[in-house]
Protein backbone atom coordinates (compact mmCIF):
# COMPACT_ATOMS: atom_id res chain seq x y z
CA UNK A 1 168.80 135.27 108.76
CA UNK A 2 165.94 137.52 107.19
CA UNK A 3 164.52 134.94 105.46
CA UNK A 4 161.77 137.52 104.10
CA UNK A 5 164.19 139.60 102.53
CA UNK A 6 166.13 136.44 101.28
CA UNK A 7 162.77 135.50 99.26
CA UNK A 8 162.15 139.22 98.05
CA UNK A 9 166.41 139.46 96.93
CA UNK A 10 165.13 135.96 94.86
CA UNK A 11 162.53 137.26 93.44
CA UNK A 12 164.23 140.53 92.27
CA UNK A 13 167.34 138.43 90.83
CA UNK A 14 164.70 136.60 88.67
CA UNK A 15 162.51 139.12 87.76
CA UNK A 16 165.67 141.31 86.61
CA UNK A 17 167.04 141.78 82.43
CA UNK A 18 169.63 143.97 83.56
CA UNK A 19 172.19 144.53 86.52
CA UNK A 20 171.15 143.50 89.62
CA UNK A 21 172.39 145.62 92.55
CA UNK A 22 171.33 146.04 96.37
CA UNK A 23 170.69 149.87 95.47
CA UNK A 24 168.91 149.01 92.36
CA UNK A 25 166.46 146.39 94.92
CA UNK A 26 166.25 149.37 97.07
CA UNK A 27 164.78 151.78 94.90
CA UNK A 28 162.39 149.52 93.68
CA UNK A 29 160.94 148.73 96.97
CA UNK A 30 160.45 151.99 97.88
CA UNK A 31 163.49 151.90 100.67
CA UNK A 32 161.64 149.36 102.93
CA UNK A 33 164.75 147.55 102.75
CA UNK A 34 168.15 149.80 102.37
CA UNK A 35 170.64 148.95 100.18
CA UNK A 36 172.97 148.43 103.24
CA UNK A 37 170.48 145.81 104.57
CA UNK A 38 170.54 143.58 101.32
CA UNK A 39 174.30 144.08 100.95
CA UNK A 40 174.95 143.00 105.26
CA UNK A 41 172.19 139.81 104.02
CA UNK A 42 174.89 139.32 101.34
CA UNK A 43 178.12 139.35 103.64
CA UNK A 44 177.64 137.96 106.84
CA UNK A 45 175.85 134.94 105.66
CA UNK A 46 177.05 131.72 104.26
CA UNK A 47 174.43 130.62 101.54
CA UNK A 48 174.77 126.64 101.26
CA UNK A 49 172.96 124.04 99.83
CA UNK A 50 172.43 123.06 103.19
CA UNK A 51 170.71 126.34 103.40
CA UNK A 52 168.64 125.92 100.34
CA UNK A 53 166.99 122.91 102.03
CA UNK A 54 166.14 124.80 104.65
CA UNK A 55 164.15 127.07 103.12
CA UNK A 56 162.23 124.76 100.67
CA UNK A 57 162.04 121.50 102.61
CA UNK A 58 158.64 122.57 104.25
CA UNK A 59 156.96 123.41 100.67
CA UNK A 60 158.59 120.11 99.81
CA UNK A 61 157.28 118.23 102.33
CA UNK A 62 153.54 119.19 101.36
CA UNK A 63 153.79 117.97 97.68
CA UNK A 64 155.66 115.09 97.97
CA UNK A 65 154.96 111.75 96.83
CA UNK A 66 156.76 108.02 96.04
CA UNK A 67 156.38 108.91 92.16
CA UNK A 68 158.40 111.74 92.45
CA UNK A 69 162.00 111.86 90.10
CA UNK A 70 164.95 113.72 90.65
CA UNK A 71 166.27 115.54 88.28
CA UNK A 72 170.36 116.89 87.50
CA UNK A 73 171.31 119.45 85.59
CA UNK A 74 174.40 121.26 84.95
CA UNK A 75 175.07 124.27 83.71
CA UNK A 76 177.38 126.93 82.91
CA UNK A 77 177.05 130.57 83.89
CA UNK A 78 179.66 132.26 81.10
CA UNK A 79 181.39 135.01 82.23
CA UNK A 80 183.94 135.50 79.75
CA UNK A 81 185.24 139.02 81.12
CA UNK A 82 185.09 138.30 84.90
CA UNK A 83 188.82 137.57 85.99
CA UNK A 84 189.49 134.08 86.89
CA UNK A 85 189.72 132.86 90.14
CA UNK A 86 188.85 128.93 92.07
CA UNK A 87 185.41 129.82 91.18
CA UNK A 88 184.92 131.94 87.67
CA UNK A 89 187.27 129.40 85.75
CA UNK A 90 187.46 127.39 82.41
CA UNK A 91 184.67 124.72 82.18
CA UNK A 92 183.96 122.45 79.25
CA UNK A 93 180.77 122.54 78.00
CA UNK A 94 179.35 119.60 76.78
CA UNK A 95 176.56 121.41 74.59
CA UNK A 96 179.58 123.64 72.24
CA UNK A 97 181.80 121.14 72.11
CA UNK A 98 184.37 123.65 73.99
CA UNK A 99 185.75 125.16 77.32
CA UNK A 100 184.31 128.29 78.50
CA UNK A 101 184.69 130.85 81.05
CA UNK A 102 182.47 130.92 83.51
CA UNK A 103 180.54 129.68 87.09
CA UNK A 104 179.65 125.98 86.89
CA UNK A 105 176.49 124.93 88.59
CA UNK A 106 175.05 121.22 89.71
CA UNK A 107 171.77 122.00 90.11
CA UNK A 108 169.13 119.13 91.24
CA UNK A 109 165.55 119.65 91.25
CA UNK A 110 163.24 117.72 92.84
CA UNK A 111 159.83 117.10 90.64
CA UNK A 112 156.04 116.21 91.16
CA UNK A 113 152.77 117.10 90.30
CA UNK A 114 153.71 119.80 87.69
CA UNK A 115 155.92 121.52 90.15
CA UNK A 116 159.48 121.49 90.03
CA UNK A 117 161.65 122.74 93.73
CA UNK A 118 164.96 123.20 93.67
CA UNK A 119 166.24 120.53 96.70
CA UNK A 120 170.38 120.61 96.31
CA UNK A 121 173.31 122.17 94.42
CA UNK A 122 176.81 122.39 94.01
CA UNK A 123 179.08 125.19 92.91
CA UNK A 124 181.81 123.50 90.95
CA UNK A 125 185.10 125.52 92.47
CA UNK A 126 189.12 124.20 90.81
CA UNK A 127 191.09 125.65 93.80
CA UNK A 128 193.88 123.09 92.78
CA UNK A 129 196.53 125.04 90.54
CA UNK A 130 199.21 123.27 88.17
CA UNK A 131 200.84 123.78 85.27
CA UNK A 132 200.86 121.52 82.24
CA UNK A 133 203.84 119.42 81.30
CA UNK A 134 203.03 119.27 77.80
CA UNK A 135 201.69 123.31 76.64
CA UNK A 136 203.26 124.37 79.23
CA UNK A 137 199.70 126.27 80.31
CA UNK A 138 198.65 127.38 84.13
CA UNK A 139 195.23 125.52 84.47
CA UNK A 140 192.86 124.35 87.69
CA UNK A 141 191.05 121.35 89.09
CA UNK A 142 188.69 120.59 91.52
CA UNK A 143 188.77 118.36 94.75
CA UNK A 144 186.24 115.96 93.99
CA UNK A 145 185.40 115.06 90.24
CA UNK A 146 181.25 116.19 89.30
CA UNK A 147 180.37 112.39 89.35
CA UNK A 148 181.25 112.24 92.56
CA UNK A 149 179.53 115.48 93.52
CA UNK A 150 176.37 114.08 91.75
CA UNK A 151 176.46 110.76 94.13
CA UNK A 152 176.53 113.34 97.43
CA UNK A 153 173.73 115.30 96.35
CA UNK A 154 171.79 112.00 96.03
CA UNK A 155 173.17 110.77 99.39
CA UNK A 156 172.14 113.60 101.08
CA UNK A 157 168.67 113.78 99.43
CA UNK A 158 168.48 109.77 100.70
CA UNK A 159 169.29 111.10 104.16
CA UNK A 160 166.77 113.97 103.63
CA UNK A 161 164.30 110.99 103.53
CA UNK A 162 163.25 112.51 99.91
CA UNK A 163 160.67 110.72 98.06
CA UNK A 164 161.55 109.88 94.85
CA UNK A 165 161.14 107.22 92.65
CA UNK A 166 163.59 107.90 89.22
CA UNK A 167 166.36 109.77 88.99
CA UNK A 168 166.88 111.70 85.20
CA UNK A 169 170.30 112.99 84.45
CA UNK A 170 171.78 113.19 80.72
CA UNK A 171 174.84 111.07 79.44
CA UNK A 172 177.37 113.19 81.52
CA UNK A 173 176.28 111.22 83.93
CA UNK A 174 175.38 107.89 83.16
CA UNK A 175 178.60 106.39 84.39
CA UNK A 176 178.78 102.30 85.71
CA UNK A 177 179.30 103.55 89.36
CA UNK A 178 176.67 105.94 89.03
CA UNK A 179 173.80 103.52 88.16
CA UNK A 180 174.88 100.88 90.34
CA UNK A 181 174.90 103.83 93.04
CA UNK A 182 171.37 104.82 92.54
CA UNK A 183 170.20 101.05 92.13
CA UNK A 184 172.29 99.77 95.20
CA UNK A 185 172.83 102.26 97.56
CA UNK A 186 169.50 104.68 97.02
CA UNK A 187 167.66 101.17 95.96
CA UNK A 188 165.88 103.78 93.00
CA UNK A 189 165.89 103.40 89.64
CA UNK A 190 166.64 106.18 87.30
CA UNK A 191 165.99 106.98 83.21
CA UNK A 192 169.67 108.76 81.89
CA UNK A 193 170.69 109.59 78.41
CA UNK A 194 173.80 107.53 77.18
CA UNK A 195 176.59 108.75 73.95
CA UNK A 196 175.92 106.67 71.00
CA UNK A 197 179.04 104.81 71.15
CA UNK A 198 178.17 103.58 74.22
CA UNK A 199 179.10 99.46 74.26
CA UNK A 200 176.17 97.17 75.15
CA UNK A 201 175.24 93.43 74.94
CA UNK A 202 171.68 92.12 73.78
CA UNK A 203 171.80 89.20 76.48
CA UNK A 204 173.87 87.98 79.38
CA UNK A 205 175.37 85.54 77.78
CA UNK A 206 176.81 88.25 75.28
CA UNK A 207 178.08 90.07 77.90
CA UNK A 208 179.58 87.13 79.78
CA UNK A 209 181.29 86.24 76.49
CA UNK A 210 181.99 90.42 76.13
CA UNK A 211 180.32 90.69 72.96
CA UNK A 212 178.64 93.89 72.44
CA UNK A 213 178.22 96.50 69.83
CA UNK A 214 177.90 100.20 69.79
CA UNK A 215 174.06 101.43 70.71
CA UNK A 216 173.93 103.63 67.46
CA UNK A 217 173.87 100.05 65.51
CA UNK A 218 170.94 98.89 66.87
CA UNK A 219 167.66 99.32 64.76
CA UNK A 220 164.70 100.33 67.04
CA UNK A 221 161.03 100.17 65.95
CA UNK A 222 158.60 102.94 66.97
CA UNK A 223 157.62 102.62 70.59
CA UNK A 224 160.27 99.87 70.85
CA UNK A 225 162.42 99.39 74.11
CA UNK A 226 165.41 96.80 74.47
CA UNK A 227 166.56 94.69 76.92
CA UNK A 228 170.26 95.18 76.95
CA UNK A 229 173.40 94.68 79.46
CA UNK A 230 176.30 96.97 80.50
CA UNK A 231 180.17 95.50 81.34
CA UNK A 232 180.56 96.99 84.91
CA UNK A 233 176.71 96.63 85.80
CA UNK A 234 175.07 93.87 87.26
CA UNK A 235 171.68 94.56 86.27
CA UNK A 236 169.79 94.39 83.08
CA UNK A 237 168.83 97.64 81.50
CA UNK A 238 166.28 99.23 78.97
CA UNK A 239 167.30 101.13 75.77
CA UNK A 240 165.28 103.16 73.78
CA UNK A 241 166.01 105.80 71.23
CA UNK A 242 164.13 108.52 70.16
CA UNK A 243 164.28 111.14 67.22
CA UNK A 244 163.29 114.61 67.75
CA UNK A 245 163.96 117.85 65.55
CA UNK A 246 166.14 120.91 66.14
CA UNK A 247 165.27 124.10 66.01
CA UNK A 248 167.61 124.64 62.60
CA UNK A 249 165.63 122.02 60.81
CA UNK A 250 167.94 118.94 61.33
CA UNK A 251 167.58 115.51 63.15
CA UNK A 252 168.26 114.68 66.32
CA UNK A 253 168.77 111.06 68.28
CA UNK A 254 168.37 110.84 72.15
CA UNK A 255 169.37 107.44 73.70
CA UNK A 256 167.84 106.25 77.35
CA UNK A 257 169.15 103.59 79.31
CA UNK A 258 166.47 102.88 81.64
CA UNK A 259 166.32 100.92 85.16
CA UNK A 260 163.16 99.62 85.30
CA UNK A 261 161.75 96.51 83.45
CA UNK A 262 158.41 96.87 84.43
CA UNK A 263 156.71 97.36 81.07
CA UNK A 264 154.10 99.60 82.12
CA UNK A 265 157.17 102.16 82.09
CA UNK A 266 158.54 100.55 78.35
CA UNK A 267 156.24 102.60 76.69
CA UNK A 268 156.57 105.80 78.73
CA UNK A 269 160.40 105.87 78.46
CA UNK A 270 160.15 105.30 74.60
């Protein structure tokens, strides 16, 4: 693999506001690559996550450090007139409220010092067709659901011998197996945003008797964290709420569940 001309196709996708082409990368480097070059780069190589590593683990390896988090994020590429196939497909996107057309991407990027590298990613692909019983509708599905991409990427990372400390994700994540994954199996802790009507309990007992009560009924001071437990987890956990604006003026509310007890991290969570 070039990997020079790998960089400088990189750096012309990002630095591009319109269509990006191997004639149009071409012309703008003078010819010292053809546009037959970039397109045989394109064709006859298989561009993996694995491959992504590859290329950044050595920049990685010179920044990294045990404070380091982890951080997922998924997105949606919309590409409403593209036709559909296992990859461009219908999506739901938590941020509308809606399914959309378009690539799906599991990106995870690995952060430290005031540098962020992408590490790992996953391109979510439904290859499995069916029909639905009820509307009678063609529609797809993947092989593995994202939670259970989202545990791989941090097993391989683990394998990677990564340094990390927290792993961040928002509530898409922030299932029962998935903290108990991170906790037990990557022994990290992580900081993840959880819905509002998530159920907690404010001690063990509660939780042994299954008493609990929605997060959004909980009245938090400024700066204040609480100890709280989760049915399904078998660790205590730290909540903390804050309130933020949006850009159209109204008021937003961000819930963290949080890992770590140490309460030298309390205040930096809240």
């Amino acid at each position: 693999m070039n990997e020079a001309l790998v960089e400088l196709y990189s750096d012309y996708l990002l630095s591009s506001f319109g269509q990006a082409t191997a004639t149009g990368m071409s012309e703008m480097l003078d010819g010292a690559y053809s546009h037959d070059q970039v397109t045989r780069l394109l064709s006859t190589n298989d561009f993996t996550s694995k491959t992504l590593w590859g290329m950044v683990k050595p920049t990685v390896r010179q920044i990294e450090s045990e404070d380091a988090v982890l951080i997922f994020d998924d997105t949606i590429e919309e590409k409403p007139y593209t036709g559909e196939d296992a990859l461009v497909t219908w999506h739901y996107d938590h941020t509308k409220g809606r399914t959309v057309k378009g690539i799906n991407l599991l990106n995870c990027l690995y952060h430290t010092q005031g540098v962020s590298i992408p590490v790992s990613y996953k391109l979510i692909e439904k290859p499995i067709q069916y029909c639905d019983l009820k509307t009678k509708k063609p529609l797809r599905a993947s092989e593995t659901t994202k939670n259970e991409d989202f545990r791989e990427i941090l097993h391989i990372s683990c394998q990677n011998q990564l340094k990390f400390e927290y792993v961040l994700a928002d509530s898409w994540f922030c299932s029962n197996e998935n903290m108990r994954y991170i906790k037990h199996n990557c022994h990290k802790d992580f900081v993840m945003a959880c819905k509002s009507n998530r159920l907690i309990s404010l001690s063990e007992d509660d939780k042994r008797h299954k008493i609990s009560q929605r997060v959004d009924t909980l009245e938090f001071q400024k700066g204040q964290s609480v100890k709280v437990w989760i049915a399904g987890v078998d660790f205590a956990l730290l909540l903390s709420k804050q309130v933020f604006k949006n850009r159209d003026g109204s008021t937003g509310e961000l819930y963290l569940l949080c890992s770590d007890l140490d309460p030298s991290f309390r205040t930096d969570i809240s």
